[in-house]
Protein backbone atom coordinates (compact mmCIF):
# COMPACT_ATOMS: atom_id res chain seq x y z
CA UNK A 1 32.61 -3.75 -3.26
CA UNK A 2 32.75 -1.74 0.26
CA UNK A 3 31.94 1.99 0.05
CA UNK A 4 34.55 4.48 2.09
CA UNK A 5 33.63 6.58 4.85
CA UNK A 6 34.76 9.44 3.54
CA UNK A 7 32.88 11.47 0.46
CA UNK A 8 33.63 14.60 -1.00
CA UNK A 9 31.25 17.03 -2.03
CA UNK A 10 31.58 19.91 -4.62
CA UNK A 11 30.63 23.14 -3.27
CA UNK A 12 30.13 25.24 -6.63
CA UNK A 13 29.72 22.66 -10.00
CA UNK A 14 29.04 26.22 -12.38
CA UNK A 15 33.21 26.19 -10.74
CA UNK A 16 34.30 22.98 -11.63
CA UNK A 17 32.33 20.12 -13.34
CA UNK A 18 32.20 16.43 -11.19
CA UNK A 19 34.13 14.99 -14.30
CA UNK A 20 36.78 18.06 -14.19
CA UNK A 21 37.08 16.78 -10.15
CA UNK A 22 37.55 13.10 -10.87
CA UNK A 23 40.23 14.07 -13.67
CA UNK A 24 42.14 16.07 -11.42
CA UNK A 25 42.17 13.20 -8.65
CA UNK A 26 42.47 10.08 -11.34
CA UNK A 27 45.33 11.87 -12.56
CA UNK A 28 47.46 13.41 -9.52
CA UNK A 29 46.34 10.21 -7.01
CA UNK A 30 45.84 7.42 -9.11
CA UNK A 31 48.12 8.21 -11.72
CA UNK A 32 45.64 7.44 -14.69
CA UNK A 33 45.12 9.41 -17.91
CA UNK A 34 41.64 10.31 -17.09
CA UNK A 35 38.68 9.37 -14.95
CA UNK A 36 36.91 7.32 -17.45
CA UNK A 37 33.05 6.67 -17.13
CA UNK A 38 31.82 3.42 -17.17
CA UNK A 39 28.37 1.81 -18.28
CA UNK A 40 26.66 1.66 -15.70
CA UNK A 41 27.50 5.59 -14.79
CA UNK A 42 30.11 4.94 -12.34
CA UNK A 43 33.51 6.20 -12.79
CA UNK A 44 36.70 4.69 -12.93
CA UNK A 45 39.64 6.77 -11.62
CA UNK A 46 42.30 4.16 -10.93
CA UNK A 47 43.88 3.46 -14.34
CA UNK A 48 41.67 0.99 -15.70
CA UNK A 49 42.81 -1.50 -12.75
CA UNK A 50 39.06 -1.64 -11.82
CA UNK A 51 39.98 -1.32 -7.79
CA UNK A 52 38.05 1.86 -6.78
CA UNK A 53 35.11 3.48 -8.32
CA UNK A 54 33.66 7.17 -7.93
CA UNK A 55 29.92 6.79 -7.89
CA UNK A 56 27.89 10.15 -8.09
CA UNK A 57 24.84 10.50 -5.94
CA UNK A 58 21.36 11.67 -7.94
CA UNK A 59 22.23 15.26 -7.37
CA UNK A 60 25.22 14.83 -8.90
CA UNK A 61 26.96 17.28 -6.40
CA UNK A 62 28.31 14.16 -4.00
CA UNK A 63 31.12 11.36 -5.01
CA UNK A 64 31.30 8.55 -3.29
CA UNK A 65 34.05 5.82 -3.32
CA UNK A 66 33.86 2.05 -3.58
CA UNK A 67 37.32 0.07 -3.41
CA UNK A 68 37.03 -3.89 -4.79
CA UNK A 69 39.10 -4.97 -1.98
CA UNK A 70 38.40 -4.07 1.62
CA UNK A 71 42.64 -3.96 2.06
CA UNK A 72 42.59 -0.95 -0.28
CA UNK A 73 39.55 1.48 1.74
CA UNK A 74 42.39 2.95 4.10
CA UNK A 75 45.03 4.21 1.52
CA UNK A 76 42.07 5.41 -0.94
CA UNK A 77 40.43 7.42 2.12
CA UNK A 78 43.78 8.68 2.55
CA UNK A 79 43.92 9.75 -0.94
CA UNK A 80 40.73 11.22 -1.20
CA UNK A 81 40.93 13.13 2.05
CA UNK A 82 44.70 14.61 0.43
CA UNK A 83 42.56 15.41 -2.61
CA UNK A 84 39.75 17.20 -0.85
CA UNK A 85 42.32 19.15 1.35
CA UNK A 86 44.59 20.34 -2.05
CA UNK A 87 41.06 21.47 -3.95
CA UNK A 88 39.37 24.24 -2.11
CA UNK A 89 35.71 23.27 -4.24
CA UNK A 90 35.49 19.97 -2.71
CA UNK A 91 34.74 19.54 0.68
CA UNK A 92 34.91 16.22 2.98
CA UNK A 93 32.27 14.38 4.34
CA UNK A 94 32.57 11.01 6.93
CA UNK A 95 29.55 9.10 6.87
CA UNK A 96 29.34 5.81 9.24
């Protein structure tokens, strides 16, 4: 699964939890219930389609996206960078 090039990171997490982030986005960009958390620790935020995963770094204070198909990394970056815009704890990082 490619990773995106853009991450978000959350500025105060005594503020808002990561979980409390990835509801907000599964639910007003993805359209799921809830960000659900998967075995393995990643998260899945798309509805249970299984497409794009938020994976949290060590530090827990960085999310990073995977999508399953390489077709689906531009409207997801799109989606997270709306996201990160609309929540003024989260702020967006481009890595290479």
């Amino acid at each position: 699964m490619p990773y995106c090039t853009k991450e978000i990171i959350i500025i105060d997490l005594e503020k808002t939890s990561i979980l409390q982030i990835l509801n907000n986005m599964a639910v007003t960009k993805f359209k799921a219930h809830r960000a659900i958390r998967l075995g393995n620790g990643d998260i899945n935020i798309d509805a249970g389609l299984n497409d794009v995963r938020a994976v949290l770094s060590e530090k827990g204070d960085l999310i990073k996206f995977f999508c399953r198909y390489v077709r689906d990394i531009p409207r997801v970056e799109s989606l997270v960078k709306d996201f990160s815009y609309q929540n003024p704890n989260c702020k967006l990082v481009e890595v290479d």
